[in-house]
N, C-alpha and C. Protein backbone atom coordinates (compact mmCIF):
# COMPACT_ATOMS: atom_id res chain seq x y z
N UNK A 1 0.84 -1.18 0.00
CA UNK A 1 0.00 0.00 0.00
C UNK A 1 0.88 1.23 0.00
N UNK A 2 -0.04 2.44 -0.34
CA UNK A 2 0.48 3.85 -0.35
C UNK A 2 1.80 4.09 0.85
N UNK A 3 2.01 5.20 0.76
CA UNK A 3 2.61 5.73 2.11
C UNK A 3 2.13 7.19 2.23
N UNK A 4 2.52 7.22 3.64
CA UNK A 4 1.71 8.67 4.45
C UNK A 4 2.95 9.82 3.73
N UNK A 5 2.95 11.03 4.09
CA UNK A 5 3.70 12.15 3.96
C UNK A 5 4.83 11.81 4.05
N UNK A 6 5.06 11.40 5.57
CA UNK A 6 6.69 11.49 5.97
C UNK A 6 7.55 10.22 5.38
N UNK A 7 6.79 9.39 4.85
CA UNK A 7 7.67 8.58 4.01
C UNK A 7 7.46 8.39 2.04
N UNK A 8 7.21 9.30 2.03
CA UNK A 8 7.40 9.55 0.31
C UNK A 8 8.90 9.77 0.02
N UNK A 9 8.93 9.62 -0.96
CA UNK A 9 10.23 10.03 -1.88
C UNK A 9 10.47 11.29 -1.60
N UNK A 10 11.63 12.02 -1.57
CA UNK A 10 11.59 13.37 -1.37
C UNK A 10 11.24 14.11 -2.16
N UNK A 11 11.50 13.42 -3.85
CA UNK A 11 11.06 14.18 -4.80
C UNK A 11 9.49 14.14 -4.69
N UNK A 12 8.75 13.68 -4.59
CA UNK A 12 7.21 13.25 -4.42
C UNK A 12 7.03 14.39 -3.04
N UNK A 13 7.99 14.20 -1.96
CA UNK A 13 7.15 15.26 -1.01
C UNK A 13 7.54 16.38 -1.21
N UNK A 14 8.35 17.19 -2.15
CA UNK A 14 8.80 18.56 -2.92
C UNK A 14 7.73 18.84 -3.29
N UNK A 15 7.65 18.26 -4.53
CA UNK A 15 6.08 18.42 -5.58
C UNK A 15 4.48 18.48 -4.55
N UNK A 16 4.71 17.87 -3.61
CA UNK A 16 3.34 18.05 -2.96
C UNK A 16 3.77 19.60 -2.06
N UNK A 17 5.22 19.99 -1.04
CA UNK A 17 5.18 20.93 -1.05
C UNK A 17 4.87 21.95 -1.90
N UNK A 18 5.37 21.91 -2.95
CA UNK A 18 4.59 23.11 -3.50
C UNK A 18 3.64 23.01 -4.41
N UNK A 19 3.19 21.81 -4.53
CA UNK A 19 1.22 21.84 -4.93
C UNK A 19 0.49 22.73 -3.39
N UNK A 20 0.52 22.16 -2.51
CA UNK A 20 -0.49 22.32 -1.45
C UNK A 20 -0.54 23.33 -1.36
N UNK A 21 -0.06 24.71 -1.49
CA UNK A 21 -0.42 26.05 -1.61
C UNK A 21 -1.53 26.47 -2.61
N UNK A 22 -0.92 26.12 -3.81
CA UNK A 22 -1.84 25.99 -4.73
C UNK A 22 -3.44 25.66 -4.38
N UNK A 23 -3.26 23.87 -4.30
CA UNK A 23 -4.85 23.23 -3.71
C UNK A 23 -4.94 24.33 -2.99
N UNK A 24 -5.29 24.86 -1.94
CA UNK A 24 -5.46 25.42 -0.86
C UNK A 24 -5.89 26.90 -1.34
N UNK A 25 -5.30 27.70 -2.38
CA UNK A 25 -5.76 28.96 -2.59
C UNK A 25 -7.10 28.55 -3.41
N UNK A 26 -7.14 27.12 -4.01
CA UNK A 26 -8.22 26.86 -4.70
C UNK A 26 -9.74 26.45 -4.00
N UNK A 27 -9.21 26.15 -3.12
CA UNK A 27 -10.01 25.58 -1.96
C UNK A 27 -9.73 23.93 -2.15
N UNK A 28 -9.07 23.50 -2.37
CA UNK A 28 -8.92 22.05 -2.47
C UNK A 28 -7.86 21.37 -1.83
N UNK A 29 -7.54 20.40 -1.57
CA UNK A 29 -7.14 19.15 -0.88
C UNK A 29 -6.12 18.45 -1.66
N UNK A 30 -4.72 18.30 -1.53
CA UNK A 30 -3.74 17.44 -2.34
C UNK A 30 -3.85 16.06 -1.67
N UNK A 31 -5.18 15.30 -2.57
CA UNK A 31 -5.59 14.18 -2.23
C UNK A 31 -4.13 12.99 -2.44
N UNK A 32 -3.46 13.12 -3.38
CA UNK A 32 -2.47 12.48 -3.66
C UNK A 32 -1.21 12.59 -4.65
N UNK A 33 -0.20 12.29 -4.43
CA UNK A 33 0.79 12.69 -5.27
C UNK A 33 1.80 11.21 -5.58
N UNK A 34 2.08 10.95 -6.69
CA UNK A 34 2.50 9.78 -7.24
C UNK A 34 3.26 10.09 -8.83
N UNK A 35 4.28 8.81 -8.42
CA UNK A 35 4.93 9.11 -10.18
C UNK A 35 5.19 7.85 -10.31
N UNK A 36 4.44 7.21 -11.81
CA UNK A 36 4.82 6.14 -12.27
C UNK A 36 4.95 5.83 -13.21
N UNK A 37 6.83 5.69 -13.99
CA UNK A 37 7.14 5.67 -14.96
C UNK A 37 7.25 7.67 -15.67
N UNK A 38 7.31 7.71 -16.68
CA UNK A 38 7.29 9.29 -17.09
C UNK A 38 6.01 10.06 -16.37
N UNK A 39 5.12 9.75 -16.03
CA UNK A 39 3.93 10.10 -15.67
C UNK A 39 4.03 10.75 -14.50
N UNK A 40 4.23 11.89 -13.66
CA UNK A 40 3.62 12.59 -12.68
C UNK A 40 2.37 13.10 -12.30
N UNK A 41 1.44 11.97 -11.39
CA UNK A 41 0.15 12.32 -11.33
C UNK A 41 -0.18 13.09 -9.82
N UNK A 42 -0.84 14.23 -9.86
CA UNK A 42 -1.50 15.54 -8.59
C UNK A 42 -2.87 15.01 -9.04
N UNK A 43 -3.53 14.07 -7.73
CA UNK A 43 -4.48 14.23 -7.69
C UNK A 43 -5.62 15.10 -6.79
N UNK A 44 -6.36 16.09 -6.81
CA UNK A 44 -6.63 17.30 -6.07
C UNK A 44 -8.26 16.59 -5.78
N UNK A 45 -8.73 17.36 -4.57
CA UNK A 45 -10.25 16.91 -4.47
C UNK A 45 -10.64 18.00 -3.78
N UNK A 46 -11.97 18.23 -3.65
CA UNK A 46 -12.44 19.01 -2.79
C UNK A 46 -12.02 18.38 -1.13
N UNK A 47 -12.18 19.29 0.08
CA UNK A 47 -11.95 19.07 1.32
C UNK A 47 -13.59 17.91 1.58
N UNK A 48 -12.75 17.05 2.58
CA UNK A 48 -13.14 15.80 2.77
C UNK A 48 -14.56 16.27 3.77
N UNK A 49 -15.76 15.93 3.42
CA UNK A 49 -16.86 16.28 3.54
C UNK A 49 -17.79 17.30 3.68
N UNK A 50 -16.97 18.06 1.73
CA UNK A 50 -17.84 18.77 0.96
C UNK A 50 -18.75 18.45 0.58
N UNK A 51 -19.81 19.51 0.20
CA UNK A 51 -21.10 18.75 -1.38
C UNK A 51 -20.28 18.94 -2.38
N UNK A 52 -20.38 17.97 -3.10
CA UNK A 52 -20.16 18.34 -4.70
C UNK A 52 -18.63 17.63 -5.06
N UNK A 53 -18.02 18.04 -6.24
CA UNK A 53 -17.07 17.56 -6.49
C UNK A 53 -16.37 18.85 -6.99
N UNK A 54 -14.74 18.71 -7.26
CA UNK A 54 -14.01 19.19 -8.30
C UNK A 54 -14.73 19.13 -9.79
N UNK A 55 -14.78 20.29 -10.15
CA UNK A 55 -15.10 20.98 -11.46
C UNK A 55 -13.80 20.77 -12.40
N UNK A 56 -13.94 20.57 -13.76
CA UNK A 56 -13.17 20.75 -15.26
C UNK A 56 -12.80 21.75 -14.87
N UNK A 57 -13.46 22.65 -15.12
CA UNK A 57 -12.76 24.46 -15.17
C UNK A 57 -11.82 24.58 -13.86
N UNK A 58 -11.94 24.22 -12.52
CA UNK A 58 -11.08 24.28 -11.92
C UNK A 58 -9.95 23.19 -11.60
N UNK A 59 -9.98 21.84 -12.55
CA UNK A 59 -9.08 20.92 -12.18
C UNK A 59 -7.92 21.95 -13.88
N UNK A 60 -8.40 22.43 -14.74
CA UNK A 60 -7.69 22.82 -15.37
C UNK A 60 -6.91 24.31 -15.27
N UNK A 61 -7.59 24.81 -14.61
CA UNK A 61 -6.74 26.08 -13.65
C UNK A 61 -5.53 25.53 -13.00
N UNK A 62 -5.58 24.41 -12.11
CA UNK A 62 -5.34 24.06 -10.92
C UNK A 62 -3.73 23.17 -11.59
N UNK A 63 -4.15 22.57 -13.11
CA UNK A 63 -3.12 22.11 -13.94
C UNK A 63 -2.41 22.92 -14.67
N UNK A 64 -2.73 24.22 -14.94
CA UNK A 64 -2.16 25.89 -15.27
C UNK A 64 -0.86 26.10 -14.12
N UNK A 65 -2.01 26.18 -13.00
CA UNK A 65 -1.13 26.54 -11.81
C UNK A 65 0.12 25.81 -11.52
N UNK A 66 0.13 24.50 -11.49
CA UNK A 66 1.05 23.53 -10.77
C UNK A 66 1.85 23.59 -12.21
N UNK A 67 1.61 23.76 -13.03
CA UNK A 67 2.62 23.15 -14.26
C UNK A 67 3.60 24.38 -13.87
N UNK A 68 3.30 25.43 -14.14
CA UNK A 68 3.75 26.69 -13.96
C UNK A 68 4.83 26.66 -12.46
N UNK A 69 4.59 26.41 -11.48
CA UNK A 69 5.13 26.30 -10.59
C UNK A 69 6.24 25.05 -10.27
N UNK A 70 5.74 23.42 -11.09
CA UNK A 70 6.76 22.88 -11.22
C UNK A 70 7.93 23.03 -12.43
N UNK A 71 7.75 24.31 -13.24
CA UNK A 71 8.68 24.19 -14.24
C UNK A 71 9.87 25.21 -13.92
N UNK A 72 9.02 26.48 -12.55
CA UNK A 72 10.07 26.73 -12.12
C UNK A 72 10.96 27.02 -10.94
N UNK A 73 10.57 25.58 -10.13
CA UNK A 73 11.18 24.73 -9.55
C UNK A 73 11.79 23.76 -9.63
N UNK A 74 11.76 22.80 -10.61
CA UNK A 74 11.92 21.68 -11.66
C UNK A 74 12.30 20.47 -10.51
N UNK A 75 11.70 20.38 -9.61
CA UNK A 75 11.86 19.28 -8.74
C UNK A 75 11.83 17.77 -8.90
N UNK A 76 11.45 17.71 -10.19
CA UNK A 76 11.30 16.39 -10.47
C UNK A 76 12.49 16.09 -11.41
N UNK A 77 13.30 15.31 -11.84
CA UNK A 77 14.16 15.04 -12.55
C UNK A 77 14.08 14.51 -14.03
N UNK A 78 14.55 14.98 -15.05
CA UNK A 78 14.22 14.21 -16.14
C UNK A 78 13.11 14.51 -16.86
N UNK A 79 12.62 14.06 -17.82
CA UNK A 79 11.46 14.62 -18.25
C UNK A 79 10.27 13.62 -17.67
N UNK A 80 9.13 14.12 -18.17
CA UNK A 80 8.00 13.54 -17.40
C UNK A 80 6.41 14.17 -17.68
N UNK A 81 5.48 13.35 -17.85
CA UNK A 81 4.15 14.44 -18.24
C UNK A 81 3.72 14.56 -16.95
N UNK A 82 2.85 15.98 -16.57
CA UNK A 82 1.81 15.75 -15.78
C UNK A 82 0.58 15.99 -15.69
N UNK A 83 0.31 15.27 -15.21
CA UNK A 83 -1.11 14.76 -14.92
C UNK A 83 -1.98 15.64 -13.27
N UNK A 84 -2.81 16.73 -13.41
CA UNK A 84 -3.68 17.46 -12.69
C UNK A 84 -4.93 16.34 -12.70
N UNK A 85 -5.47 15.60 -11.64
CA UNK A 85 -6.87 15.08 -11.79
C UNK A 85 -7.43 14.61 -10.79
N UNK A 86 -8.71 14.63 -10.59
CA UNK A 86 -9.27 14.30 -9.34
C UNK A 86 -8.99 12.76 -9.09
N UNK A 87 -9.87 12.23 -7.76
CA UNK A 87 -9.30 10.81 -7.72
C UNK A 87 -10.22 10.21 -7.90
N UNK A 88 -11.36 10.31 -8.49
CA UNK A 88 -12.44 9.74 -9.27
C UNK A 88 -13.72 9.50 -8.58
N UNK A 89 -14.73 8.87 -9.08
CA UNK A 89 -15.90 8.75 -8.16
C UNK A 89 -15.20 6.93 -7.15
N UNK A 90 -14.35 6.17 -7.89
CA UNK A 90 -13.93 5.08 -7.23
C UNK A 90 -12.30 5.04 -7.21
N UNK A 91 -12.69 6.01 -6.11
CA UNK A 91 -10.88 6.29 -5.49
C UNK A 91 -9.82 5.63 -5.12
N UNK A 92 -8.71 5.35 -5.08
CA UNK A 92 -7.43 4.50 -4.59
C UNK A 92 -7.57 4.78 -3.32
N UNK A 93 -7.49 3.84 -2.41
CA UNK A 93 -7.09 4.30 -0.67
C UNK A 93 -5.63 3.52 -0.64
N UNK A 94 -5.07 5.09 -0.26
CA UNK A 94 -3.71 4.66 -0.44
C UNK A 94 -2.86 4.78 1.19
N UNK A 95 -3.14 5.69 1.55
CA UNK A 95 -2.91 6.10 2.89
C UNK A 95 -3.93 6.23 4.05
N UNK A 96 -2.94 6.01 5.32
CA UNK A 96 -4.17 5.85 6.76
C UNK A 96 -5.21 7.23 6.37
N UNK A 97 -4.97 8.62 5.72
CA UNK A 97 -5.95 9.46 5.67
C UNK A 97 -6.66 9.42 4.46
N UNK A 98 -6.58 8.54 3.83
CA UNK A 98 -7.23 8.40 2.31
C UNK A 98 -8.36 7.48 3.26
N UNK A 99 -8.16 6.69 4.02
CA UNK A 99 -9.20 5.79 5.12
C UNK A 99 -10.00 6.54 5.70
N UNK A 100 -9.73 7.21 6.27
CA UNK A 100 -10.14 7.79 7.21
C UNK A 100 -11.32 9.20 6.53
N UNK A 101 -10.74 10.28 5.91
CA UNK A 101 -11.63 10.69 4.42
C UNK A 101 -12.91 9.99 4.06
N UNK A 102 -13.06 8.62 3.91
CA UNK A 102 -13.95 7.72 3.14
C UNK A 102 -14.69 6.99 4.08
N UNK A 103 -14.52 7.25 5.51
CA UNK A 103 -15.44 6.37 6.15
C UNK A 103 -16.81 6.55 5.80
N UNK A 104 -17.82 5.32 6.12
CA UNK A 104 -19.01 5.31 6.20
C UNK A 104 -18.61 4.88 4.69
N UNK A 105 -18.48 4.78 3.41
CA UNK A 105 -18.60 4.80 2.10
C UNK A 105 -18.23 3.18 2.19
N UNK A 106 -18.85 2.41 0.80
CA UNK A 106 -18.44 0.82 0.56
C UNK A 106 -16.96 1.07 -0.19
N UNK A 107 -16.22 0.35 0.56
CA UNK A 107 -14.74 -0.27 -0.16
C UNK A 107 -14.29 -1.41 -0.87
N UNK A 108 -13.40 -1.86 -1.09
CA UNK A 108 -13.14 -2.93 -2.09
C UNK A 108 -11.59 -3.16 -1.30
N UNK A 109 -11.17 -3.75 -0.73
CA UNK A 109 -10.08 -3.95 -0.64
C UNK A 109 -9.70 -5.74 -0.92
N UNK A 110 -8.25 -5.81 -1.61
CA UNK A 110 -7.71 -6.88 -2.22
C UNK A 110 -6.58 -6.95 -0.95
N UNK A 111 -6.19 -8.51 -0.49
CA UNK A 111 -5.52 -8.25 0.72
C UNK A 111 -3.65 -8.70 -0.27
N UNK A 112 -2.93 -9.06 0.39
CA UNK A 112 -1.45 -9.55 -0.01
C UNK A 112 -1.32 -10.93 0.83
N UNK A 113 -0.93 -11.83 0.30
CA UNK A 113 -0.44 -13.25 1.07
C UNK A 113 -1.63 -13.48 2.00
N UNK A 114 -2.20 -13.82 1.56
CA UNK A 114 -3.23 -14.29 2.19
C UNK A 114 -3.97 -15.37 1.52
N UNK A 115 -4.37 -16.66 2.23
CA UNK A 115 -5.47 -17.66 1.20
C UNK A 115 -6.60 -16.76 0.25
N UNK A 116 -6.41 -17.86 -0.56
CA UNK A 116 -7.73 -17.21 -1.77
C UNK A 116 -8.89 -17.24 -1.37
N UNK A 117 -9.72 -17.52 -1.02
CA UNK A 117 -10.85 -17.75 -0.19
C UNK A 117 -11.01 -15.98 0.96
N UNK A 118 -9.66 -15.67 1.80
CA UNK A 118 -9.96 -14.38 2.26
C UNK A 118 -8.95 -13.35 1.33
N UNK A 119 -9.01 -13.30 -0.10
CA UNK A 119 -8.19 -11.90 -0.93
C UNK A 119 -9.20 -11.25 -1.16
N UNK A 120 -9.94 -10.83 -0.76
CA UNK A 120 -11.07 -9.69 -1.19
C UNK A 120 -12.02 -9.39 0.05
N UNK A 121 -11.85 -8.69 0.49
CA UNK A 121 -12.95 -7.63 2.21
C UNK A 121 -13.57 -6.34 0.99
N UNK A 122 -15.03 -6.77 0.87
CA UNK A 122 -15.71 -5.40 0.30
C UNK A 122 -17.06 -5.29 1.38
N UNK A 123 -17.10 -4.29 1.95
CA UNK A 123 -18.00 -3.57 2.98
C UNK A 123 -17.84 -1.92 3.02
N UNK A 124 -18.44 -1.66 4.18
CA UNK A 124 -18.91 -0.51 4.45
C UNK A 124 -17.35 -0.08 5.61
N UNK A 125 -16.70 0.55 5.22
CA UNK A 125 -15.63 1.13 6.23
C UNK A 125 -16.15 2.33 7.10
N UNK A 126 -15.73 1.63 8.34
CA UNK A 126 -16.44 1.91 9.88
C UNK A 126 -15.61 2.91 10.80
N UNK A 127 -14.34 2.65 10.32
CA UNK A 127 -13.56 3.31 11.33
C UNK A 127 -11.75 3.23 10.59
N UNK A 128 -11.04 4.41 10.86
CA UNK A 128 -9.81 4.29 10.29
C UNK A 128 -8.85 4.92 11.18
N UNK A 129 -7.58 3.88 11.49
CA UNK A 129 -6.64 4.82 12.35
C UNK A 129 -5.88 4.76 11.41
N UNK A 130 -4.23 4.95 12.51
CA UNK A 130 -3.12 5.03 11.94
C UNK A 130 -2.25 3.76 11.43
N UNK A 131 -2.92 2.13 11.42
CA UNK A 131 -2.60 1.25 11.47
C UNK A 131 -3.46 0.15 10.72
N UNK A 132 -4.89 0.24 10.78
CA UNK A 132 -5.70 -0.70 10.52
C UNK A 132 -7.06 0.39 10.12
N UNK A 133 -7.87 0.13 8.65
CA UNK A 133 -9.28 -0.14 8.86
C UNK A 133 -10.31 -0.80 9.24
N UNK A 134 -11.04 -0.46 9.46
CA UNK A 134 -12.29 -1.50 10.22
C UNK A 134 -13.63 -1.55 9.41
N UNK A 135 -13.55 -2.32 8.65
CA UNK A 135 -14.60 -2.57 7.28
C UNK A 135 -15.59 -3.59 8.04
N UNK A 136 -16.84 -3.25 7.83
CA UNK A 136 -18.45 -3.74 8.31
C UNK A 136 -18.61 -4.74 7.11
N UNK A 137 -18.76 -6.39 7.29
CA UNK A 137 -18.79 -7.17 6.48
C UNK A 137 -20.03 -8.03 6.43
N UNK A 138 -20.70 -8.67 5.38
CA UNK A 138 -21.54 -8.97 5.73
C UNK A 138 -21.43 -10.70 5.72
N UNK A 139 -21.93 -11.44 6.84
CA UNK A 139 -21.32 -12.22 7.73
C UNK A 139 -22.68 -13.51 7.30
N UNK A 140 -22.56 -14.75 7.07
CA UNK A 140 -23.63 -15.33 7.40
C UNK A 140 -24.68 -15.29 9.17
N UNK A 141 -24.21 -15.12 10.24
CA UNK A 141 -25.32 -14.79 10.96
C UNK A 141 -24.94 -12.83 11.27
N UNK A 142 -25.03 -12.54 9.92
CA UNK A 142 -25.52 -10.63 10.38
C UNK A 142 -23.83 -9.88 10.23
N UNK A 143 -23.69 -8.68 10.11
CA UNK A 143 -22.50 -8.13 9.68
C UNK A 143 -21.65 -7.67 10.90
N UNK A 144 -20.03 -8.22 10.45
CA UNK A 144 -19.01 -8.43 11.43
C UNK A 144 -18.19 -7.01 11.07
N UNK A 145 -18.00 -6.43 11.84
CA UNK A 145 -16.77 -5.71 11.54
C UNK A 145 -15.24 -6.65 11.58
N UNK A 146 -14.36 -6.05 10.52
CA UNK A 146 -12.94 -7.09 10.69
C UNK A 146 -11.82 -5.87 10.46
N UNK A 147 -11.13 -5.95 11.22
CA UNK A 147 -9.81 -4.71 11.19
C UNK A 147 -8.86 -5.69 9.88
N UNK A 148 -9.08 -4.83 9.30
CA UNK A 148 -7.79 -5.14 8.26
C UNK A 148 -6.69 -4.16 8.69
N UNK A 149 -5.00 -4.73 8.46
CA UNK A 149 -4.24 -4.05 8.79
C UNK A 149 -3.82 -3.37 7.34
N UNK A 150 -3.06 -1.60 7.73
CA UNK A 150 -2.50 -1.60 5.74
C UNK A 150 -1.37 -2.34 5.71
N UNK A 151 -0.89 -2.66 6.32
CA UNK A 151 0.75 -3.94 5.79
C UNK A 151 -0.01 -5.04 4.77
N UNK A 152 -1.31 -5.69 5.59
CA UNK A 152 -1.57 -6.65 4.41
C UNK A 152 -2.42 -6.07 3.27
N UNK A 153 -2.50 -5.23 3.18
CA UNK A 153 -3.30 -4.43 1.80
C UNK A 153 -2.87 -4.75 0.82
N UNK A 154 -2.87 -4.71 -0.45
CA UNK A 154 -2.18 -5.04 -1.58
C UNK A 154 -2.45 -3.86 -2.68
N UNK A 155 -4.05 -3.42 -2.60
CA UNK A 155 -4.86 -2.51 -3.09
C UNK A 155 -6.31 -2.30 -2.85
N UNK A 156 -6.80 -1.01 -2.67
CA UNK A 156 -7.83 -1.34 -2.07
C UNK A 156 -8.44 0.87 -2.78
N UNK A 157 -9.95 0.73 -2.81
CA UNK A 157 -10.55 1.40 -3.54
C UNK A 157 -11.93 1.68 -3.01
N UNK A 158 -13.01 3.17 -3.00
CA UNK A 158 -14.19 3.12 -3.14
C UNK A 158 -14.53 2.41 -4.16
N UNK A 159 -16.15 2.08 -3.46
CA UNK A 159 -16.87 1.18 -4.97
C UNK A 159 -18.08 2.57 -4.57
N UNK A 160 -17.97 2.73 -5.89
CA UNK A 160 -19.00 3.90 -6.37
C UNK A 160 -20.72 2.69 -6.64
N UNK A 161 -21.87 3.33 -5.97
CA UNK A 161 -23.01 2.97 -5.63
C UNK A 161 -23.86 3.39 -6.70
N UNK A 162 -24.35 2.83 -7.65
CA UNK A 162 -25.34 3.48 -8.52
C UNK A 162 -26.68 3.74 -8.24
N UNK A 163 -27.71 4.70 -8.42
CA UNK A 163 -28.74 4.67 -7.37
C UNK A 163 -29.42 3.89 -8.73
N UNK A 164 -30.94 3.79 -8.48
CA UNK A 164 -31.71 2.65 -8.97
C UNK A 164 -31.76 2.99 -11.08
N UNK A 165 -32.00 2.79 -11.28
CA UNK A 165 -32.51 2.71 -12.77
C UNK A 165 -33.55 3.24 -13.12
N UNK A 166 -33.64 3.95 -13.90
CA UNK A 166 -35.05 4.52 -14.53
C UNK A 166 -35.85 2.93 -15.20
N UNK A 167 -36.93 3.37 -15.33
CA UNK A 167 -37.70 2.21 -16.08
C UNK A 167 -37.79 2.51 -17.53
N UNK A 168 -37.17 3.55 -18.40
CA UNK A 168 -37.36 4.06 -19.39
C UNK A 168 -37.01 3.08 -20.75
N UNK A 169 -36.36 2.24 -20.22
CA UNK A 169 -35.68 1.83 -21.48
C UNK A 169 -36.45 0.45 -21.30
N UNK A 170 -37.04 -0.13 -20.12
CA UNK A 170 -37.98 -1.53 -20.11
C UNK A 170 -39.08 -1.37 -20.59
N UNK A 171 -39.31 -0.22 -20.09
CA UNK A 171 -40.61 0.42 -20.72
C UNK A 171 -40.55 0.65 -22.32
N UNK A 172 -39.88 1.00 -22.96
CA UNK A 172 -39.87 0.80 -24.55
C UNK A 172 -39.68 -0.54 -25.06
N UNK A 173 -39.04 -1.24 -24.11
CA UNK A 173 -38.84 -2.69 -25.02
C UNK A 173 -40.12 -3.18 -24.81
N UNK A 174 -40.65 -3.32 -23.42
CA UNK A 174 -41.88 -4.03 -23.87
C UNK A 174 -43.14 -3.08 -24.38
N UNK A 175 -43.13 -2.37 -24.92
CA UNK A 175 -44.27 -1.38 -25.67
C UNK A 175 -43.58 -2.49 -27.36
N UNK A 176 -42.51 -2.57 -27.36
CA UNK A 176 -41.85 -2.71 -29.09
C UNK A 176 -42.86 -4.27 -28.86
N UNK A 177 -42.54 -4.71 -28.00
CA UNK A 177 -42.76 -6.10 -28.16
C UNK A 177 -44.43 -6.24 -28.47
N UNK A 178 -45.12 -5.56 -27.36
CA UNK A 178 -46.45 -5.89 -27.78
C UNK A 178 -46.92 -5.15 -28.97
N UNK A 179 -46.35 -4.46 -29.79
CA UNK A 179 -46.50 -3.74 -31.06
C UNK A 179 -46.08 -5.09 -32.27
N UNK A 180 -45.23 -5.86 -31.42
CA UNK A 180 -44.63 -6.82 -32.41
C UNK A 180 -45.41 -8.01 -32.72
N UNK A 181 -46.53 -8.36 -31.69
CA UNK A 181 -47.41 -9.71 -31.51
C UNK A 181 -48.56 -9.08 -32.33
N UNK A 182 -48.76 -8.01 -32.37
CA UNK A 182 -50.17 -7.58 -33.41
C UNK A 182 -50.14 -7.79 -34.34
C-alpha cells in the first residue's frame, strides 16, 4: 500500500510541497501525489466532507497553476508528463488518511499473502486509524466488523453505488414487443 507524507520520496514530497499552496488557494485538498514511470500524477479533491465535487474548469486552472510552478522549480528530474486530476468517483485508498476521508462509504479492498478464499474484504468502512481499517462485512449470521491491517493491503478502492434505474428503457422494449405480436 500507499505511504503517508513522511515517508514519500523526497522528490514526491517537494512536488506536494509546493502543490499544497496551490490546492489550498483553490479551496482544495492534495488528495495524492505519485509518479509512475514518465507520468507525474497531482491528484486534487475538494476538502473531505464537501457537497459536490471538483469541477473541469477548476481541475484545469489548478493544472495551469502547478505546471507553472513545477517548471520553475523543476523538482522532479528528467522529463516527465503531468497529470492534474481528481481521484475519481472510485478512489485508490492509499494512505491511513485516504481511510479515514472515506469512512461510512463501501470499499473494495484486495488483501497480499493471504489464502484465496480471504483476498477480497468489500464492505462498508467503519472506522480508520493510523494502522488498521475496520470494514463492516456482511457475515452469514448478520454483519461483522474485521480490522484489516495496511501492511496486508495489496490494493484497495471506493466502490461507487449506482442509485436505482429509470424504467425508461424496459418500458420501450416491452411497448416494441407488444407492437410486435399484433
Amino acid at each position: 500500500m500507499g505511504t503517508e507524507n513522511g515517508s514519500e520520496s523526497p522528490v514526491l514530497a517537494r512536488v506536494r510541497e509546493l502543490v499544497e499552496p496551490i490546492a489550498a488557494d483553490l479551496g482544495l485538498d492534495v488528495y495524492d501525489v505519485e509518479q509512475r514511470g514518465g507520468v507525474l500524477r497531482i491528484a486534487l479533491d475538494t476538502p473531505a466532507g464537501s457537497n459536490g465535487g471538483i469541477t473541469l474548469d477548476t481541475l484545469a486552472l489548478a493544472s495551469r497553476l502547478v505546471s507553472r510552478e513545477l517548471d520553475h522549480h523543476d523538482p522532479v528530474p528528467g522529463h516527465y508528463t503531468l497529470e492534474v486530476t481528481s481521484p475519481g468517483v472510485e478512489r485508490p485508498l492509499r494512505t491511513p488518511s485516504h481511510f479515514r476521508r472515506e469512512i461510512g462509504k463501501v470499499v473494495a479492498i484486495r488483501l497480499a499473502d493471504v489464502g484465496h478464499d480471504e483476498r477480497r474484504v468489500t464492505g462498508t468502512l467503519v472506522a480508520a486509524d493510523d494502522t488498521a481499517a475496520t470494514v463492516r462485512v456482511d457475515a452469514p449470521d448478520g454483519p461483522v466488523d474485521r480490522s484489516v491491517p495496511y501492511l496486508q493491503i495489496d490494493r484497495a478502492r471506493t466502490v461507487f453505488e449506482w442509485g436505482p434505474a429509470t424504467g425508461t428503457k424496459t418500458a420501450h422494449a416491452n411497448t416494441r414487443r407488444k407492437k410486435e405480436k399484433t
